[in-house]
N, C-alpha and C. Protein backbone atom coordinates (compact mmCIF):
# COMPACT_ATOMS: atom_id res chain seq x y z
N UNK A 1 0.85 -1.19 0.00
CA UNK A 1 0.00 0.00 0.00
C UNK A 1 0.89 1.24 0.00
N UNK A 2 0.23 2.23 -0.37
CA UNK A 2 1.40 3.82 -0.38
C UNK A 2 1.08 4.27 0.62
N UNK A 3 1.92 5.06 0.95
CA UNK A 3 2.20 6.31 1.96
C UNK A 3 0.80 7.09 1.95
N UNK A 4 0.53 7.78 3.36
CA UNK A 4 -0.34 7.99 3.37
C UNK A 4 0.17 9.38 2.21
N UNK A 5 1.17 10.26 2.59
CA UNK A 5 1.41 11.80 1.99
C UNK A 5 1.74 11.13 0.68
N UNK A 6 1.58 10.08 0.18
CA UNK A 6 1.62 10.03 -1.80
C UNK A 6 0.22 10.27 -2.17
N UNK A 7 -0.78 9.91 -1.44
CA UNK A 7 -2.28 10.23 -1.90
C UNK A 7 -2.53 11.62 -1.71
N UNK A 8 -3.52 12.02 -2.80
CA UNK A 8 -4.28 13.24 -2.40
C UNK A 8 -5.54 13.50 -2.36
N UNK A 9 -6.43 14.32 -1.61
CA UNK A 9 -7.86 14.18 -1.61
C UNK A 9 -8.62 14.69 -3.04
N UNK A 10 -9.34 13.92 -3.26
CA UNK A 10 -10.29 14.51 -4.58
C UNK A 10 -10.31 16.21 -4.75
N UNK A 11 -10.47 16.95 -3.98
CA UNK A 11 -10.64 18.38 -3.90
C UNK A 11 -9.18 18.81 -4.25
N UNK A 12 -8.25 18.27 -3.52
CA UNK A 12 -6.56 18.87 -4.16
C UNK A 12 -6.11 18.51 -5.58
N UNK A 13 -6.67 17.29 -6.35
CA UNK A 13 -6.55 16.75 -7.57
C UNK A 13 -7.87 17.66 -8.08
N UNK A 14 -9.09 18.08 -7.67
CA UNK A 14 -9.47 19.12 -8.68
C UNK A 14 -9.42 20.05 -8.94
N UNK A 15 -8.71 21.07 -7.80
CA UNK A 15 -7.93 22.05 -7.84
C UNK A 15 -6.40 22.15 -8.74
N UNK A 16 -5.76 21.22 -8.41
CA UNK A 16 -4.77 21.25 -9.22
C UNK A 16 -4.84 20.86 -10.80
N UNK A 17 -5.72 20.36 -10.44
CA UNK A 17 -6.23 20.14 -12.33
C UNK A 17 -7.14 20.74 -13.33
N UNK A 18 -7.99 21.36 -12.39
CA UNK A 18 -8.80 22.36 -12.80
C UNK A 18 -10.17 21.58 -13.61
N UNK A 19 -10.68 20.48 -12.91
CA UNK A 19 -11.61 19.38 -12.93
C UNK A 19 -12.44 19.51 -12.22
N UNK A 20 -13.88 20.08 -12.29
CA UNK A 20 -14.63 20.02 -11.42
C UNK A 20 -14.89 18.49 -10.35
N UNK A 21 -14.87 18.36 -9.25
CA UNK A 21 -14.84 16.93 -8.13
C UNK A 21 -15.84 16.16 -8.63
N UNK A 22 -17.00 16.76 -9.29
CA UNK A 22 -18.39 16.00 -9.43
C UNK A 22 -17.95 15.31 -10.85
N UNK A 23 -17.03 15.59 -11.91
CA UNK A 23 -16.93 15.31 -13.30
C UNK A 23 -15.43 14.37 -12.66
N UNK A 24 -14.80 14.46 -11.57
CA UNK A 24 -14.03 13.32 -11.27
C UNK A 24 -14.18 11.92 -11.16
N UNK A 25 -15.50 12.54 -9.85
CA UNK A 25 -16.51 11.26 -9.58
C UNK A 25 -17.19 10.73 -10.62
N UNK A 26 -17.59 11.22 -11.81
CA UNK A 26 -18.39 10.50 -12.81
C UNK A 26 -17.37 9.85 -13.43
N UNK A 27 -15.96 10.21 -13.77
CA UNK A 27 -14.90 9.68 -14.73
C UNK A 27 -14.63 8.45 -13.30
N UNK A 28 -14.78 7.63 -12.23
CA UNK A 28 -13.81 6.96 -12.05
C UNK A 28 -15.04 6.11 -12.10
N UNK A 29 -16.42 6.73 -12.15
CA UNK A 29 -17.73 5.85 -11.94
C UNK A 29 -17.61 5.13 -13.31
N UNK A 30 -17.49 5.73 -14.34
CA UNK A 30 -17.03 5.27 -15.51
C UNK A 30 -15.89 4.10 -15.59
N UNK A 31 -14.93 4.46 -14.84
CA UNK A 31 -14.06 3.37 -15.09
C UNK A 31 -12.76 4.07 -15.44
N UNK A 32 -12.55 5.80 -16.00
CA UNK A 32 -11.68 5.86 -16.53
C UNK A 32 -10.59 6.44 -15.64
N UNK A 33 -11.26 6.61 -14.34
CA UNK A 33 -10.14 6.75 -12.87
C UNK A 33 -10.43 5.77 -11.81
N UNK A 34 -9.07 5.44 -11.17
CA UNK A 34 -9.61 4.83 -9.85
C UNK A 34 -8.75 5.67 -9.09
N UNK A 35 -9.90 5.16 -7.48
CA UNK A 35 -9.38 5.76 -6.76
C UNK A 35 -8.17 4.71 -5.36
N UNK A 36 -7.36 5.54 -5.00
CA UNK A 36 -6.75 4.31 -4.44
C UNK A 36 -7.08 4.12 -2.51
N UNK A 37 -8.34 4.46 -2.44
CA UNK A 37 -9.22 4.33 -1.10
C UNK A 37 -10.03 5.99 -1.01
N UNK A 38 -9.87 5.51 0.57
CA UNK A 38 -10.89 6.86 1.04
C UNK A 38 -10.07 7.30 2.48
N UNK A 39 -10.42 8.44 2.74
CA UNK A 39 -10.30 8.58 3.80
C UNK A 39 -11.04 8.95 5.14
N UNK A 40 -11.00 8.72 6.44
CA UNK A 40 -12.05 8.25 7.25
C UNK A 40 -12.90 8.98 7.06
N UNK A 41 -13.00 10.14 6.67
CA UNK A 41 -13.87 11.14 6.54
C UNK A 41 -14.63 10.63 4.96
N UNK A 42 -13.99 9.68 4.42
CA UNK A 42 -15.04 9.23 2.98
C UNK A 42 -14.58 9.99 1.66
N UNK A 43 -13.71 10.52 2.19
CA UNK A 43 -12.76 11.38 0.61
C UNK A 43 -11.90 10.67 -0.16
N UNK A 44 -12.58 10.73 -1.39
CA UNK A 44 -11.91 9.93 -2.30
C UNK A 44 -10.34 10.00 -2.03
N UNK A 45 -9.12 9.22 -2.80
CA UNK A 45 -8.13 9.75 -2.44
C UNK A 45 -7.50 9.20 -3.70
N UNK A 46 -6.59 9.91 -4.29
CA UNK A 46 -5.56 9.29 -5.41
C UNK A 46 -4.41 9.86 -5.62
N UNK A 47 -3.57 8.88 -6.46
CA UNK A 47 -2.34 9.06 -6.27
C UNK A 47 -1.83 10.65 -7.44
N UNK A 48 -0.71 11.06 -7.05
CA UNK A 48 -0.70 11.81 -8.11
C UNK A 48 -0.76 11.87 -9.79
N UNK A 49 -0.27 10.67 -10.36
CA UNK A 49 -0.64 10.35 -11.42
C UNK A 49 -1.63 10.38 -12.10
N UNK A 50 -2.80 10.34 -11.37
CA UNK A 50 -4.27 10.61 -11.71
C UNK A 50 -4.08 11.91 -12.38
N UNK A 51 -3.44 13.28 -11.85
CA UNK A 51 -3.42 14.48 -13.19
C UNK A 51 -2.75 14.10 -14.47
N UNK A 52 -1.99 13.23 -14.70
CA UNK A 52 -1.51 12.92 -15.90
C UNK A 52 -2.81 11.91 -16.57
N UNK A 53 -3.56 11.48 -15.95
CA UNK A 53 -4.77 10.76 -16.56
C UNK A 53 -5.71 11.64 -17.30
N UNK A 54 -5.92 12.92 -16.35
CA UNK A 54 -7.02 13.81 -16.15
C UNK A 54 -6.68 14.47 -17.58
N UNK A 55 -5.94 14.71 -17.55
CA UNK A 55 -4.78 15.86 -18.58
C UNK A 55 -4.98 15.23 -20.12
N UNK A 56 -5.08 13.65 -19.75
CA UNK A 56 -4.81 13.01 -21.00
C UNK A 56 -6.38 12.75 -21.74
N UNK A 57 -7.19 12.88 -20.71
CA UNK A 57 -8.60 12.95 -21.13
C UNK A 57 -9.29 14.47 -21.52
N UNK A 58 -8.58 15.43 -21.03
CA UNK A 58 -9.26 16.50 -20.82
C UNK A 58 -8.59 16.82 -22.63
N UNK A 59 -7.44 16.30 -23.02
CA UNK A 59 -6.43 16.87 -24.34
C UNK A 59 -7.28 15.85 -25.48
N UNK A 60 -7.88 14.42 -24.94
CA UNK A 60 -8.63 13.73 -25.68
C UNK A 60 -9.91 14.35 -26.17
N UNK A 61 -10.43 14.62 -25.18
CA UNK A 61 -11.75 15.29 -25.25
C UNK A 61 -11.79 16.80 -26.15
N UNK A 62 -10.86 17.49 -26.09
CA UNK A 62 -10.52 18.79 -26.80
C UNK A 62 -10.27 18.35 -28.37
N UNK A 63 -9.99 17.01 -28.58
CA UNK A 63 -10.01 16.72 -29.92
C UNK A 63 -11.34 15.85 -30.40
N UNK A 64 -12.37 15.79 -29.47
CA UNK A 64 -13.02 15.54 -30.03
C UNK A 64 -13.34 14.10 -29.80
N UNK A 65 -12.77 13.46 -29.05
CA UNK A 65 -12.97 12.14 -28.66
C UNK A 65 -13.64 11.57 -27.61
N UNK A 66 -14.69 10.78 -27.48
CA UNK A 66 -15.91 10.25 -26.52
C UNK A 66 -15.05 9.97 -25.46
N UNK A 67 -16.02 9.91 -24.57
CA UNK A 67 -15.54 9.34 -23.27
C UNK A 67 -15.27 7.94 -23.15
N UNK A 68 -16.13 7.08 -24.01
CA UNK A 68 -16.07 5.62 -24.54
C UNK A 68 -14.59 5.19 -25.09
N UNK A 69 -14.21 6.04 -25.96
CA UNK A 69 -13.29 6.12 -27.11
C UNK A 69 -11.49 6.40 -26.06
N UNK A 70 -12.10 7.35 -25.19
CA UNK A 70 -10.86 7.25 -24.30
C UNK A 70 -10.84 6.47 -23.33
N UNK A 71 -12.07 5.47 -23.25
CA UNK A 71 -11.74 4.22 -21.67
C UNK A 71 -10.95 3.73 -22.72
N UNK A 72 -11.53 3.30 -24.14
CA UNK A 72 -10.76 1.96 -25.04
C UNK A 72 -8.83 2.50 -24.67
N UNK A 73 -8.80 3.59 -24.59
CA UNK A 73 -7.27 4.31 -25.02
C UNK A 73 -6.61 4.04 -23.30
N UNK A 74 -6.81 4.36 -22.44
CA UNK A 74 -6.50 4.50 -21.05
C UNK A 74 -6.94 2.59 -21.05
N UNK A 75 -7.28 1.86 -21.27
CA UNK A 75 -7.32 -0.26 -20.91
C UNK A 75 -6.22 -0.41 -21.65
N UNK A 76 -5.90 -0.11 -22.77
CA UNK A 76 -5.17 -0.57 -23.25
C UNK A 76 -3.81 -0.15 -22.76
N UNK A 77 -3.67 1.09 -22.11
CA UNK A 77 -2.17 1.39 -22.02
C UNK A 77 -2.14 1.11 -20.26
N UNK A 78 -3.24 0.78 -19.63
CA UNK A 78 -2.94 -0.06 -18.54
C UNK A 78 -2.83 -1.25 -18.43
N UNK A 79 -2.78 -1.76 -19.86
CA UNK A 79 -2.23 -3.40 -20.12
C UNK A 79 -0.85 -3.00 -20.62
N UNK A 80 -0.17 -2.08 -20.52
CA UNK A 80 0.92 -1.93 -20.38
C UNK A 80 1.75 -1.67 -22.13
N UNK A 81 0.46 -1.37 -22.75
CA UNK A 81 0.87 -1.36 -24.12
C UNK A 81 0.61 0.30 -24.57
N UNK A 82 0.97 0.87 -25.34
CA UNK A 82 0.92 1.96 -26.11
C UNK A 82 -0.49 1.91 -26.71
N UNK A 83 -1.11 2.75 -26.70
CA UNK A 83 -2.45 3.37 -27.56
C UNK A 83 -2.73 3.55 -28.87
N UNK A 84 -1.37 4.28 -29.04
CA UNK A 84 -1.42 5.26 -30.30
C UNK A 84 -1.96 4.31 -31.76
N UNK A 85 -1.81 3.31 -32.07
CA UNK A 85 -2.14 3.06 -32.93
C UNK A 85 -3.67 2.56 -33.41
N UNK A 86 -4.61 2.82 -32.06
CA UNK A 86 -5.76 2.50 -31.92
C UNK A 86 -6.07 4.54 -32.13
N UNK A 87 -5.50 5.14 -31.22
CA UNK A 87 -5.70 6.59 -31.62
C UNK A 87 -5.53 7.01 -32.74
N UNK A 88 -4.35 6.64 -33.61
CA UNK A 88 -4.00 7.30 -34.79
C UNK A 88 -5.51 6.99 -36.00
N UNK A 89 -6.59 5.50 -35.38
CA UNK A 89 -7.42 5.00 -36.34
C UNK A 89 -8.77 5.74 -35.95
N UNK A 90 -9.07 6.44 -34.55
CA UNK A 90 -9.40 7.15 -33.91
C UNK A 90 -9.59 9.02 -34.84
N UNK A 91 -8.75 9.31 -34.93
CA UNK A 91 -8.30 10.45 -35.71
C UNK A 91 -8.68 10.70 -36.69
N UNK A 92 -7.92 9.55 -37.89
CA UNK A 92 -8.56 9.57 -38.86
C UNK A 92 -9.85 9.53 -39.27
N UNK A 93 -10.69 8.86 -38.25
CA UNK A 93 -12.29 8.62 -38.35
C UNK A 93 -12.85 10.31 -38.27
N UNK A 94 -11.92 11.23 -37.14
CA UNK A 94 -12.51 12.39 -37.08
C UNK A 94 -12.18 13.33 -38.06
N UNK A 95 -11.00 13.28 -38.36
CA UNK A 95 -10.63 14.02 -39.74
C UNK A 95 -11.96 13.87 -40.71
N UNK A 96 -12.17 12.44 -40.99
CA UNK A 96 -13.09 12.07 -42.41
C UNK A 96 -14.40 12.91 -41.58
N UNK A 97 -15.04 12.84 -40.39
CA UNK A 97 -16.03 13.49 -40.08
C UNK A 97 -16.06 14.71 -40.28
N UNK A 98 -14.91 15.47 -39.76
CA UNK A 98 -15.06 16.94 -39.53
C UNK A 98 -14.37 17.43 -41.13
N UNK A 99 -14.26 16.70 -42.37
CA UNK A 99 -14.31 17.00 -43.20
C UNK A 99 -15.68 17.08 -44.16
N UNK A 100 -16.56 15.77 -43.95
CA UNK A 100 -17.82 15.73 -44.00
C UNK A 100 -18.62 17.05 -43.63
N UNK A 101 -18.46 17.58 -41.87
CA UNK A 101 -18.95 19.03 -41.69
C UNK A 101 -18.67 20.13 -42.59
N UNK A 102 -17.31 19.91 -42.88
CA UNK A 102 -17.52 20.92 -43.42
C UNK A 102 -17.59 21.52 -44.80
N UNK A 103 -18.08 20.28 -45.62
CA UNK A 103 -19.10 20.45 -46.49
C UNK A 103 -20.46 20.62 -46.16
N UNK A 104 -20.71 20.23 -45.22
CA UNK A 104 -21.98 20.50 -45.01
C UNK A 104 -22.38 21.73 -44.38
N UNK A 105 -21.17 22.61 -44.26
CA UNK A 105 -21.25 23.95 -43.53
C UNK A 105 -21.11 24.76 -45.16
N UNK A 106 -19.91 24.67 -45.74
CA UNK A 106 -20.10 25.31 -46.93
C UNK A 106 -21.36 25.28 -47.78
N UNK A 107 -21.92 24.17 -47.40
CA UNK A 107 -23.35 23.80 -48.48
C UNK A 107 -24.19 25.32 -47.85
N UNK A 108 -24.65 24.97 -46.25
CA UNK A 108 -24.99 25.60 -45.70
C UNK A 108 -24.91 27.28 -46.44
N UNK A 109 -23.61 27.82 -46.07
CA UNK A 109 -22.82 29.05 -46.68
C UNK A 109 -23.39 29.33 -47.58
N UNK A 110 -23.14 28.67 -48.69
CA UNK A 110 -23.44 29.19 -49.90
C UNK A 110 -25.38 29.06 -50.27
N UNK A 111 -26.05 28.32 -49.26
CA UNK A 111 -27.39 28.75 -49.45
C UNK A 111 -27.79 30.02 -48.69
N UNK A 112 -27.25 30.35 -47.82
CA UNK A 112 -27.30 31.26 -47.04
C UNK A 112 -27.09 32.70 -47.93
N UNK A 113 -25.95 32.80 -48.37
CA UNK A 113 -25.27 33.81 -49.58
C UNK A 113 -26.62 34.04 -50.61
N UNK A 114 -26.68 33.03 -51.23
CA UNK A 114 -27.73 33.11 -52.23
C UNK A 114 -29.23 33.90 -51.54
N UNK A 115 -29.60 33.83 -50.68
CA UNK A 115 -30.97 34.08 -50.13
C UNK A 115 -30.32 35.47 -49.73
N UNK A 116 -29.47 35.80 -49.99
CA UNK A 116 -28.85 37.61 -49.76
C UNK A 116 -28.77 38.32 -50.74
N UNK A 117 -28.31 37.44 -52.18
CA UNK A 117 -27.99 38.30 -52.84
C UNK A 117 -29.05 39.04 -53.48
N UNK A 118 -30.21 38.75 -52.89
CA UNK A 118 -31.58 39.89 -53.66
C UNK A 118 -32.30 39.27 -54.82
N UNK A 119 -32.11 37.64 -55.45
CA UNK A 119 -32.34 37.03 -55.69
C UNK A 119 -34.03 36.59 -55.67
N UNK A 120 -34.33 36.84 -54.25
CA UNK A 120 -35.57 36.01 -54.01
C UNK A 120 -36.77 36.99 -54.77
N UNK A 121 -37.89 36.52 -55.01
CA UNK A 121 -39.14 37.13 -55.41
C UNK A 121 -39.59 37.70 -53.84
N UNK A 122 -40.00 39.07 -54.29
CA UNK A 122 -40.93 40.25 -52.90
C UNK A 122 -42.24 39.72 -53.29
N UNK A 123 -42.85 39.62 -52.30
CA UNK A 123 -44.48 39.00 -52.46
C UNK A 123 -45.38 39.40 -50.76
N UNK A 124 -46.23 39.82 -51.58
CA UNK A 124 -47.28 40.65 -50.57
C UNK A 124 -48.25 39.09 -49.94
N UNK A 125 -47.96 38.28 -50.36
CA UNK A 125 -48.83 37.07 -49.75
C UNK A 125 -48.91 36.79 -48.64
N UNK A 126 -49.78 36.85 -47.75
CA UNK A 126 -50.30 37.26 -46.68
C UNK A 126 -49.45 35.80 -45.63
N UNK A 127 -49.68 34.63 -46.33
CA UNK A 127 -49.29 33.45 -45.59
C UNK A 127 -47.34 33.16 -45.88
N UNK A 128 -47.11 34.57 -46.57
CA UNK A 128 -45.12 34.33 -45.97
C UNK A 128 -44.86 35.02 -44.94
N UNK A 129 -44.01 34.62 -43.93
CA UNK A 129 -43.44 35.56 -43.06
C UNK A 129 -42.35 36.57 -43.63
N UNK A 130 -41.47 35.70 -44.42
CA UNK A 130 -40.60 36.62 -44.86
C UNK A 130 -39.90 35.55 -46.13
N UNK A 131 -39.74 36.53 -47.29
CA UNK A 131 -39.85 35.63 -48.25
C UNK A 131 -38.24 35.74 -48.55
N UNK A 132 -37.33 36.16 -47.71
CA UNK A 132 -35.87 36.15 -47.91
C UNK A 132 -35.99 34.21 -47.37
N UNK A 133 -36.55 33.74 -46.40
CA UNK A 133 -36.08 32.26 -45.63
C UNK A 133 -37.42 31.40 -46.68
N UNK A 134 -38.52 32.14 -47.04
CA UNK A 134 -39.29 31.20 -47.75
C UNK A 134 -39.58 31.33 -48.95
N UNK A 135 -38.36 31.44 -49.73
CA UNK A 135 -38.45 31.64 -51.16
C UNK A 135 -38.62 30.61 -52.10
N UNK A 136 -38.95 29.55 -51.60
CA UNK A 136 -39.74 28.31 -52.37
C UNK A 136 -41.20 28.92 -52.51
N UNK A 137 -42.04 29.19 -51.19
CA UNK A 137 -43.31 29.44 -51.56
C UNK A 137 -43.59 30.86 -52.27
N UNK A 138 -42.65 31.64 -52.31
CA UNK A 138 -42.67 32.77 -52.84
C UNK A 138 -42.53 32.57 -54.28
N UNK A 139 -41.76 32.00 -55.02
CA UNK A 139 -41.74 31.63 -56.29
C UNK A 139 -42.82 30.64 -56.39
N UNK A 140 -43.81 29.80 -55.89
CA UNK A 140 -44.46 28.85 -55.98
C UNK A 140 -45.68 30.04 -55.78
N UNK A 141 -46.20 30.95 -54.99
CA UNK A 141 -46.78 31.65 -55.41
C UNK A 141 -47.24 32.58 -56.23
N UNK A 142 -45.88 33.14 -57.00
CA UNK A 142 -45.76 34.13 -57.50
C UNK A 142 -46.24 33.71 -59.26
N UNK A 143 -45.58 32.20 -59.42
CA UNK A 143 -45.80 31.32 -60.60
C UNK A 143 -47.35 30.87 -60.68
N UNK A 144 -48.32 31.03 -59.35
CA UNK A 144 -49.44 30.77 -59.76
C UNK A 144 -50.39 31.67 -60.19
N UNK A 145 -49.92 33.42 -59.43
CA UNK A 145 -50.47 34.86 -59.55
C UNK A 145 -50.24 35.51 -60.83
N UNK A 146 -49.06 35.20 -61.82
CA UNK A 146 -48.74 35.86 -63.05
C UNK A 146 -48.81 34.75 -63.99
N UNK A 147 -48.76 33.72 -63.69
CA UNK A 147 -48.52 32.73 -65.03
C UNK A 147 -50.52 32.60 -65.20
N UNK A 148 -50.49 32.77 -66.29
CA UNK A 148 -51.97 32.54 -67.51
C UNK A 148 -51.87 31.09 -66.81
N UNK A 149 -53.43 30.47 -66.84
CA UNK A 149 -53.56 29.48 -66.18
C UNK A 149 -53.15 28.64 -67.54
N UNK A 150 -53.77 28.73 -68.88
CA UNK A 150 -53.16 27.98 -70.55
C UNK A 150 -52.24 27.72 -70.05
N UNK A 151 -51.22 28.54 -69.31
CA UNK A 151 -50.04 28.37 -69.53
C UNK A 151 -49.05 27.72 -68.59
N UNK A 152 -49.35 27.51 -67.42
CA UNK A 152 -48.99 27.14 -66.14
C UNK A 152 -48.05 25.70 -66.24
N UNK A 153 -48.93 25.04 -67.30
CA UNK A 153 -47.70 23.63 -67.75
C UNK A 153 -46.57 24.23 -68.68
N UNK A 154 -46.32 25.14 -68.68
CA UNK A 154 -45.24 24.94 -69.91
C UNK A 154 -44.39 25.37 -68.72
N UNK A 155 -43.60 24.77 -68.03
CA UNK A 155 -41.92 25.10 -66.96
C UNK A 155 -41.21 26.06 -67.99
N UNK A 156 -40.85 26.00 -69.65
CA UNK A 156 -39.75 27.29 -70.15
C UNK A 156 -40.30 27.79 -69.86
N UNK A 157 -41.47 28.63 -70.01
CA UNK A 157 -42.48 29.69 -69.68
C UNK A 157 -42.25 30.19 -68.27
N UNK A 158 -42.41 29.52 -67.43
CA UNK A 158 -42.35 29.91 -65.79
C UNK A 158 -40.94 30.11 -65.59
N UNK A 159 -40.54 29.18 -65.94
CA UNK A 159 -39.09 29.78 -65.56
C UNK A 159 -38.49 31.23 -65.61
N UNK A 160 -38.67 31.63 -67.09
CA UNK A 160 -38.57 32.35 -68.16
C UNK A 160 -38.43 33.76 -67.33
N UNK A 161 -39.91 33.19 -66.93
CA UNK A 161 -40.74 34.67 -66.39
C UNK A 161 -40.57 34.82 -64.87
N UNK A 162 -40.37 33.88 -64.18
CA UNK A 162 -39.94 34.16 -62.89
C UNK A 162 -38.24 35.05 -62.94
N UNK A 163 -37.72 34.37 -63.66
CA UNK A 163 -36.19 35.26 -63.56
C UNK A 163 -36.56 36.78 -64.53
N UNK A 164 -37.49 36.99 -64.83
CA UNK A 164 -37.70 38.47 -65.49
C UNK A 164 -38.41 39.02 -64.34
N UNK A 165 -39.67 38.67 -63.40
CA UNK A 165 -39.65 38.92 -62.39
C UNK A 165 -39.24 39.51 -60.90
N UNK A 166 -37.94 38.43 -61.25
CA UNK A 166 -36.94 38.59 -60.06
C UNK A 166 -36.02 39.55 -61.13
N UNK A 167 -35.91 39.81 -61.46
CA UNK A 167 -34.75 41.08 -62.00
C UNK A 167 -35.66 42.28 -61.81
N UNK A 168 -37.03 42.48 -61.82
CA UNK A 168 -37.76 43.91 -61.59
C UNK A 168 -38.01 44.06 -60.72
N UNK A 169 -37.50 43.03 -59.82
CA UNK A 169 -38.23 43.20 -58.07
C UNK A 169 -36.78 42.66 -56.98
N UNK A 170 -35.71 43.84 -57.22
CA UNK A 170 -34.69 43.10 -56.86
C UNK A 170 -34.65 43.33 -55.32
């Protein structure tokens, strides 16, 4: 067993680590700290190494990695083996994600842009709120108010005339 002065109380390991005590207690409830007793008073107690744990979860987590994802990383290197090559497959999974975002942020962007550039049809129709975010029903209205009913099947036609529309009503 260690010394009693190698342990420290939960409150000095969350102070020095800058870990709230309650997000300690959930990480060892988890599995991904232990503690190495209590003391009579019922205070958790651990060794100092636990901030190099804390540190290594808190730098995991800043990249983006589950709490799941770092027990797998912290079992394995308490079987006395290195991580990294389970991390490095780890990474790459987030790279391919947070490359995924951010197409899906540019998609985003550039619909966003478009609904600015003055583009959309102005329409007095009582049931848009605002026809900059609902410019589907604004052109879907606007194509039923000016287009000749003869004419309503012909799409060159609507088209035609919606973009002559939208150029007089910028």
């Amino acid at each position: 067993m260690l010394a009693q002065e190698e342990l420290k109380q939960i409150g000095v390991i969350a102070k020095e680590s800058g870990i709230p005590i309650k997000t300690i207690r959930y990480y060892e409830e988890l599995g991904l700290l232990e503690s190495s007793g209590r003391t009579e008073g019922g205070f958790r107690l651990f060794t100092k190494d636990v901030l190099n744990r804390l540190s290594f979860i808190k730098r995991s987590q800043s990249l983006g990695l589950s709490l799941s994802e770092i027990k797998e990383f912290l079992s394995i290197h308490d079987q006395g083996e290195l991580p990294c090559d389970h991390v490095k497959v780890k990474l790459q999974d987030k790279i391919a994600e947070v490359n995924r975002q951010i197409q899906q942020l540019l998609t985003l962007k550039s619909d966003l842009e478009s609904l600015l550039v003055g583009e959309q049809i102005i329409s007095k129709n009582s049931e848009i709120i605002c026809p900059i975010i609902e410019v589907d029903k604004v052109e879907e209205s606007t194509q039923q108010n000016i287009i000749p009913s003869s004419r309503r099947s012909s799409s060159k036609w609507s088209k035609n005339n919606v973009k002559t529309i939208q150029t007089l009503n910028p």
